[in-house]
Protein backbone atom coordinates (compact mmCIF):
# COMPACT_ATOMS: atom_id res chain seq x y z
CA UNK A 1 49.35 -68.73 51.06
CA UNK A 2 49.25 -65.10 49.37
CA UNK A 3 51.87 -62.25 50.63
CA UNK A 4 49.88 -59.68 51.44
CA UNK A 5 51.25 -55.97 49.40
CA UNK A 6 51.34 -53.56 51.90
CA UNK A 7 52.17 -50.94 49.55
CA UNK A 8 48.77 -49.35 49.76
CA UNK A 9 48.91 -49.55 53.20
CA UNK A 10 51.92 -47.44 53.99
CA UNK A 11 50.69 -44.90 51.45
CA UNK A 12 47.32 -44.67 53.80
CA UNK A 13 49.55 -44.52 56.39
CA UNK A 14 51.87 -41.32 55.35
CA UNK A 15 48.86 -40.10 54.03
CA UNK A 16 46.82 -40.14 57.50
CA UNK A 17 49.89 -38.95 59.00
CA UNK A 18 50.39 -35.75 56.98
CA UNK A 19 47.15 -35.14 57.63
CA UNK A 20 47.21 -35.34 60.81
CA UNK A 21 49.90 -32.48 60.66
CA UNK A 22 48.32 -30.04 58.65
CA UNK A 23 45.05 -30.38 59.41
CA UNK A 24 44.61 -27.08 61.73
CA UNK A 25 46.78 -25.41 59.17
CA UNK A 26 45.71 -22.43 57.08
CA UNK A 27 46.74 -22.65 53.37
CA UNK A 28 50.06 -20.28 53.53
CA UNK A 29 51.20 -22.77 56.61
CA UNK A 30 50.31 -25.77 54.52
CA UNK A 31 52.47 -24.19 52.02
CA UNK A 32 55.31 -23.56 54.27
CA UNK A 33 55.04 -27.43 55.78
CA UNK A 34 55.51 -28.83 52.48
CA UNK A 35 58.10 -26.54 51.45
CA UNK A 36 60.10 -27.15 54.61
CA UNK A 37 59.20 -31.54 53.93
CA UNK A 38 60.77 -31.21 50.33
CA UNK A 39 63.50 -28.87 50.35
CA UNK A 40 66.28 -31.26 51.61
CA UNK A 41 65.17 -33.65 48.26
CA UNK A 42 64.77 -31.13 45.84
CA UNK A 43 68.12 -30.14 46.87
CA UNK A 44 69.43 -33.78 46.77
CA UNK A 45 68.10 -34.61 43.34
CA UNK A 46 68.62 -30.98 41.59
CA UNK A 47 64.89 -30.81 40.81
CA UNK A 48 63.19 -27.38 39.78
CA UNK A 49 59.88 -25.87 41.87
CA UNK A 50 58.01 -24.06 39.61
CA UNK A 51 56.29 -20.98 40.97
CA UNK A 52 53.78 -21.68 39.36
CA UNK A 53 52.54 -24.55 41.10
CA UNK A 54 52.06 -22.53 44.35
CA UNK A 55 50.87 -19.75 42.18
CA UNK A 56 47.66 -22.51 41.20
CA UNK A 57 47.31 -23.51 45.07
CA UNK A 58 46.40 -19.98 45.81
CA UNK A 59 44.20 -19.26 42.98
CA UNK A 60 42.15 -22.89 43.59
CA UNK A 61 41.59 -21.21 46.99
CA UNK A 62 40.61 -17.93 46.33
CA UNK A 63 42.96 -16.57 48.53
């Protein structure tokens, strides 16, 4: 009998769930959501955001 990997599964999951969330959100609030999400990791793990990589979200959107 196989095990069945639900890996993929809980990805869709978190996936259809931050969806979900945002959905009705405009681009700036989508921003804000995932800057309020990550904060208490990049804090934990001493990472760097680059401001560039919001920089790109707004330009891909014309906004």
């Amino acid at each position: 009998m196989k095990n069945k990997n639900t890996i993929e599964d809980d990805l869709d999951a978190i996936r259809d769930q931050i969806y979900e969330e945002i959905k009705d959100m405009s681009p700036a609030e989508e921003v804000e959501y995932f800057n309020r999400e990550t904060a208490e990791a990049i804090k934990k793990y001493g990472l760097r955001v680059a401001k560039s990589a919001q920089e790109t979200v707004f330009a891909e959107r014309n906004l």
